[in-house]
C-alpha atoms as a PDB file:
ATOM      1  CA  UNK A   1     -16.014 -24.160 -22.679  1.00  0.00           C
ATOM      2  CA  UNK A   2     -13.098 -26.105 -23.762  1.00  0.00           C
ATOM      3  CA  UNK A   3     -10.787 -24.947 -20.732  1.00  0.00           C
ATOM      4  CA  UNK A   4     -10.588 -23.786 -17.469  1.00  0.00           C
ATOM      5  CA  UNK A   5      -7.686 -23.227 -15.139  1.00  0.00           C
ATOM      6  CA  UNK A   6      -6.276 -20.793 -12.646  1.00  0.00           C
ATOM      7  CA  UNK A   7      -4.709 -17.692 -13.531  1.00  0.00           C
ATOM      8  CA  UNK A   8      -2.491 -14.338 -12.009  1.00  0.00           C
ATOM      9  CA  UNK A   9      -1.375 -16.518  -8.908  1.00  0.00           C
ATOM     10  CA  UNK A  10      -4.665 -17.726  -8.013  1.00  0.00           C
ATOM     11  CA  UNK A  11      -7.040 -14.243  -8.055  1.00  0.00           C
ATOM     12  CA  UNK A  12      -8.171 -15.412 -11.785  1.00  0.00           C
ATOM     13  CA  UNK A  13      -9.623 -18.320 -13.686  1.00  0.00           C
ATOM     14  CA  UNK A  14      -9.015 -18.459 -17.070  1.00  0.00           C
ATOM     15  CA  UNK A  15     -11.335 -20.328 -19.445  1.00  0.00           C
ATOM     16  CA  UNK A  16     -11.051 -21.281 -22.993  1.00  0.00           C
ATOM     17  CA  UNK A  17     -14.132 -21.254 -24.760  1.00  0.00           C
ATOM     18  CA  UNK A  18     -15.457 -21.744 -28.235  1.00  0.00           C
ATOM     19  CA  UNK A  19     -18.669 -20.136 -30.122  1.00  0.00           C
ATOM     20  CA  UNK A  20     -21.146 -22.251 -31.146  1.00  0.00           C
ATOM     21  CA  UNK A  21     -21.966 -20.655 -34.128  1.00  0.00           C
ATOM     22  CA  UNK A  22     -18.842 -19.762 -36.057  1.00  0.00           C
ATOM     23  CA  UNK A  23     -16.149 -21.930 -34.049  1.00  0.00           C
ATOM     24  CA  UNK A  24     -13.870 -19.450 -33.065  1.00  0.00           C
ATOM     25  CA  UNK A  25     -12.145 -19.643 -30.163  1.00  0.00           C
ATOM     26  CA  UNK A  26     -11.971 -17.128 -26.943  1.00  0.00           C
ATOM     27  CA  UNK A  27      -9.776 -16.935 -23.436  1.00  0.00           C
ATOM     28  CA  UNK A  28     -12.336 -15.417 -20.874  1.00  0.00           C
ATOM     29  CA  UNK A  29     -10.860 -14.350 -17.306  1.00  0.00           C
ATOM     30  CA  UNK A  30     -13.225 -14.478 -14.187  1.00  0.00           C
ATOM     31  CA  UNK A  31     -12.271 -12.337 -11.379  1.00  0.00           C
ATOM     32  CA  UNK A  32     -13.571 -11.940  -7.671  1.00  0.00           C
ATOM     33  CA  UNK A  33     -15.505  -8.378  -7.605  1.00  0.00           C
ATOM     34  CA  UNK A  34     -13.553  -6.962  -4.666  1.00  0.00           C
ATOM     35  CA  UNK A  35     -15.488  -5.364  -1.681  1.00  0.00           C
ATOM     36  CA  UNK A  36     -15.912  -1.999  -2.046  1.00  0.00           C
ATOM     37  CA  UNK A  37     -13.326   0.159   0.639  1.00  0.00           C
ATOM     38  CA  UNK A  38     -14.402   3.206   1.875  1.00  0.00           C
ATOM     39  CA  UNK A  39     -11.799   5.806   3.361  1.00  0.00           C
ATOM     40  CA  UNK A  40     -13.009   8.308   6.084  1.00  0.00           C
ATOM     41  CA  UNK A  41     -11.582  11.233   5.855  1.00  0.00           C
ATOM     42  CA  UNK A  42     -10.093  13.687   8.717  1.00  0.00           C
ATOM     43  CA  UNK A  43     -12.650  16.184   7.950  1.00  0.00           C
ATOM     44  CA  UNK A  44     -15.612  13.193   8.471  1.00  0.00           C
ATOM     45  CA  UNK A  45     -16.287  12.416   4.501  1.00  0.00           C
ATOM     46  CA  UNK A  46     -16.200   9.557   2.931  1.00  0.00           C
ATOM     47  CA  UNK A  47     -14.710   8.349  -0.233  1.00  0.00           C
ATOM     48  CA  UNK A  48     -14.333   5.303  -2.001  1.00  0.00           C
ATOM     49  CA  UNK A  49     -10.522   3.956  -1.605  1.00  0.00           C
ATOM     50  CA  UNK A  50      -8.251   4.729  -4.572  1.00  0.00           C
ATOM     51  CA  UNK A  51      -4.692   2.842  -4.614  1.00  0.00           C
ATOM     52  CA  UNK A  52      -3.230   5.627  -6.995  1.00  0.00           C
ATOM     53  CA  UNK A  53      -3.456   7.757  -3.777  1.00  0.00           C
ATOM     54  CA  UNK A  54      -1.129   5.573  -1.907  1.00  0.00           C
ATOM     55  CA  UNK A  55       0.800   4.958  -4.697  1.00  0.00           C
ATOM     56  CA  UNK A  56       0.911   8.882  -5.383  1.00  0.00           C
ATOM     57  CA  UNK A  57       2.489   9.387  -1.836  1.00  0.00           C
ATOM     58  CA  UNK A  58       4.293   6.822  -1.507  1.00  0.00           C
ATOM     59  CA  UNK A  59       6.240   7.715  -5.322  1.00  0.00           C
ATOM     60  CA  UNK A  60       6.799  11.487  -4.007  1.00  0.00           C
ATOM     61  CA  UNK A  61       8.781  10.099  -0.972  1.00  0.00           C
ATOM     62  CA  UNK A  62      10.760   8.093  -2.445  1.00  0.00           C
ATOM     63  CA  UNK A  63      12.026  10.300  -5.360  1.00  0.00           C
ATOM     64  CA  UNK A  64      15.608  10.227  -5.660  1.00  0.00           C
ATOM     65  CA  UNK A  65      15.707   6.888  -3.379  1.00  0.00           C
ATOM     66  CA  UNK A  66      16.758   3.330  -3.704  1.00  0.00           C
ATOM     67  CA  UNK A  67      13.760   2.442  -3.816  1.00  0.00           C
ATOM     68  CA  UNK A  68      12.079   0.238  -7.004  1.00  0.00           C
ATOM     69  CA  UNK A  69       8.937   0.097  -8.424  1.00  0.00           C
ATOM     70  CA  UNK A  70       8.159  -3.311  -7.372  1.00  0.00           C
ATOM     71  CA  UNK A  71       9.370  -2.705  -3.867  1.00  0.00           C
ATOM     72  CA  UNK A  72       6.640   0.015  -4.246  1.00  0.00           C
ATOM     73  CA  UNK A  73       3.906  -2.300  -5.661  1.00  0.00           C
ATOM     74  CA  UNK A  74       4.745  -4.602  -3.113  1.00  0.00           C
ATOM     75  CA  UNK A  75       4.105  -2.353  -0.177  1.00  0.00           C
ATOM     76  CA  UNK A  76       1.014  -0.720  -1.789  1.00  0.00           C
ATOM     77  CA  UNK A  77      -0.451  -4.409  -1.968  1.00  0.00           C
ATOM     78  CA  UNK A  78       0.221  -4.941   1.617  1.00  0.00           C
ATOM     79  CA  UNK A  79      -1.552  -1.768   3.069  1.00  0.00           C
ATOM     80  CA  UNK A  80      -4.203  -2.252   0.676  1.00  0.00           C
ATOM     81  CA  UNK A  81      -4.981  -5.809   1.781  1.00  0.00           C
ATOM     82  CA  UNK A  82      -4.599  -4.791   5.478  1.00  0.00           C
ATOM     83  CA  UNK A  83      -7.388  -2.034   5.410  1.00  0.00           C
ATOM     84  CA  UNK A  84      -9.798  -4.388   3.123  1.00  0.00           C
ATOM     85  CA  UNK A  85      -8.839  -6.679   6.144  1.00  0.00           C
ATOM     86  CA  UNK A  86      -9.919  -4.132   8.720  1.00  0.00           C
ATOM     87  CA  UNK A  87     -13.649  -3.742   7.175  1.00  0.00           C
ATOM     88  CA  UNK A  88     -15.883  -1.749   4.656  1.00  0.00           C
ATOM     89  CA  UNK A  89     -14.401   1.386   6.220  1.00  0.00           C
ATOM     90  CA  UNK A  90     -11.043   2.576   7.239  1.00  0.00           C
ATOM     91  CA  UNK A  91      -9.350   5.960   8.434  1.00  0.00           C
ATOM     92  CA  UNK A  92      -7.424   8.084   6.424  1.00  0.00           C
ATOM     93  CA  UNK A  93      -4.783   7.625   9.627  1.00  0.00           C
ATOM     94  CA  UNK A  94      -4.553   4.148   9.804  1.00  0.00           C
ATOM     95  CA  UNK A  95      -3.771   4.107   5.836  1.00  0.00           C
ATOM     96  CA  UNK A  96      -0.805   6.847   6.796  1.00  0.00           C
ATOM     97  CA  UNK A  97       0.113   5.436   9.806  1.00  0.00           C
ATOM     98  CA  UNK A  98       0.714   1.791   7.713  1.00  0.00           C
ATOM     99  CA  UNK A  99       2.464   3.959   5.254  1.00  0.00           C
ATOM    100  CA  UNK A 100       4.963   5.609   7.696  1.00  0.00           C
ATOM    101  CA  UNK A 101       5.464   2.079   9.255  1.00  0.00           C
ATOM    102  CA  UNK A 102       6.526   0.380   5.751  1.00  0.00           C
ATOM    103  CA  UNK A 103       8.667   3.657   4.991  1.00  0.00           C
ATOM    104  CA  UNK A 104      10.324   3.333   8.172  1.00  0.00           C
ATOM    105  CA  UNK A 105      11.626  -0.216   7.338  1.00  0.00           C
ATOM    106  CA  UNK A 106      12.070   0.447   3.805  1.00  0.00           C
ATOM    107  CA  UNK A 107      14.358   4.002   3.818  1.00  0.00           C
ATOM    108  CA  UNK A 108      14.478   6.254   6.498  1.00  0.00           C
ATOM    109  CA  UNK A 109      14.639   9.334   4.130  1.00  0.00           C
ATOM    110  CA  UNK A 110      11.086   8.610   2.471  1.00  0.00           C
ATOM    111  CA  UNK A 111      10.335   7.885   5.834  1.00  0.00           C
ATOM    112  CA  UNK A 112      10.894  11.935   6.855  1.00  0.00           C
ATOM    113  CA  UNK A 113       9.626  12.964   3.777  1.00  0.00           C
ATOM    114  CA  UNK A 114       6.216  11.335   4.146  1.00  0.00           C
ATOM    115  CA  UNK A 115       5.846  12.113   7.937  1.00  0.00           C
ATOM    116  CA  UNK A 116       6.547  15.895   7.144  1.00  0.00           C
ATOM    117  CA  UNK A 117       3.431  16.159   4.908  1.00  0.00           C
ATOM    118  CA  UNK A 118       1.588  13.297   6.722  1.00  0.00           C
ATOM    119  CA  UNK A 119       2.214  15.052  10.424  1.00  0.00           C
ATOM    120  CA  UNK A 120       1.501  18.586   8.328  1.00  0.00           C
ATOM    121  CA  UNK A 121       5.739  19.532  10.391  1.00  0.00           C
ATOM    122  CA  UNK A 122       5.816  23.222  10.520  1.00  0.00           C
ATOM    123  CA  UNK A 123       9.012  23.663  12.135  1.00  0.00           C
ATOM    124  CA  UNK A 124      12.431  22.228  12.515  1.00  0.00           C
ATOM    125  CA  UNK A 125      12.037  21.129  15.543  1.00  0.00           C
ATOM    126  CA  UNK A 126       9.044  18.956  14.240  1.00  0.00           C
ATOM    127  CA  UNK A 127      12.023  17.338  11.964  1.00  0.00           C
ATOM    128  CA  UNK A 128      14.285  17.311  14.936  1.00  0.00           C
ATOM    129  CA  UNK A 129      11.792  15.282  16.989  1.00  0.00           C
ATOM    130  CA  UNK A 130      10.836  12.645  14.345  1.00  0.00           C
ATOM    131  CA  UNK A 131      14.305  12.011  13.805  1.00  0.00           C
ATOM    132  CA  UNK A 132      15.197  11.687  17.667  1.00  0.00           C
ATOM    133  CA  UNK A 133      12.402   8.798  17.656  1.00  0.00           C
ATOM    134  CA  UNK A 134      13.812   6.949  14.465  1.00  0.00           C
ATOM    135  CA  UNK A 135      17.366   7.371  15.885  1.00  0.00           C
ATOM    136  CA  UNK A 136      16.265   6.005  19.448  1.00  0.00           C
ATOM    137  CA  UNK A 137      14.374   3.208  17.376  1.00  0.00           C
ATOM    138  CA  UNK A 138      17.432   2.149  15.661  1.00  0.00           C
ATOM    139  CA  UNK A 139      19.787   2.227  18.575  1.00  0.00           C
ATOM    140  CA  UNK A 140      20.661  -1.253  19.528  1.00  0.00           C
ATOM    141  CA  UNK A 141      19.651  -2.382  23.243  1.00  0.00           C
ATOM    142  CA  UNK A 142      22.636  -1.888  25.528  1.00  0.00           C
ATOM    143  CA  UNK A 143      24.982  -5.117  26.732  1.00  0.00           C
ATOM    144  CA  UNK A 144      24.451  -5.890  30.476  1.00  0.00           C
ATOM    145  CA  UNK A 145      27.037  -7.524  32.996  1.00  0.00           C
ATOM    146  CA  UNK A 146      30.271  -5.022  30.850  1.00  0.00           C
END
């Protein structure tokens, strides 16, 4: 080894080496084997966590939005490190419900869009109550003493 130094913000080490026996010279990156996630589903199954999923869901609400990739990425990396937080094994609601909560900061419209298919809304009034809760949530508190 000829070098060794950290790499991708810390989550890496990058190393320099050399072979012996012909001289040429190789980068090698180490990485932490994260611990595996499992997701349990509604239904009681199990499955290993996948981050396209998130991604996947997260992308469909926001088509047509303000919204950028990174801002995406960013979000994604958040609820991903929050459930590897929680344990070995987290629910397929508390990955939506961490979802809904970064859509609802993010853009209100990818917001509704998500909580339709995450809530499974089969009527308007379903829309008509979710939106009566974000509107209440976004109402400032009222002055006192006027």
């Amino acid at each position: 080894m000829i070098d060794s130094r950290s790499a991708e913000q810390g989550t890496a080490i990058r190393r320099r080496r050399e072979c012996r026996a012909c001289r040429r010279r190789f980068t090698t990156f180490e990485r932490v084997e994260g611990v595996g996630l499992t997701v349990r589903k509604r239904d009681g199954s199990r499955e290993p966590w996948d981050r396209a999923k998130v991604l996947g869901g997260i992308r469909k609400a926001i088509v047509n939005r303000p919204v950028s990739d990174t801002q995406v990425e960013q979000i994604v990396d958040r609820i991903e490190g929050r459930m590897r937080r929680r344990g070995p094994e987290v629910t397929s609601q508390q990955i939506g419900l961490e979802v809904l909560q970064h859509l609802q900061r993010l853009d209100q419209v990818a917001y509704m869009r998500f909580a339709s298919v995450y809530k499974d809304f089969q009527q308007l009034t379903d829309f008509e109550r979710e939106l009566g809760i974000l509107l209440a949530k976004k109402e400032p508190a009222k002055t006192r003493g006027r």
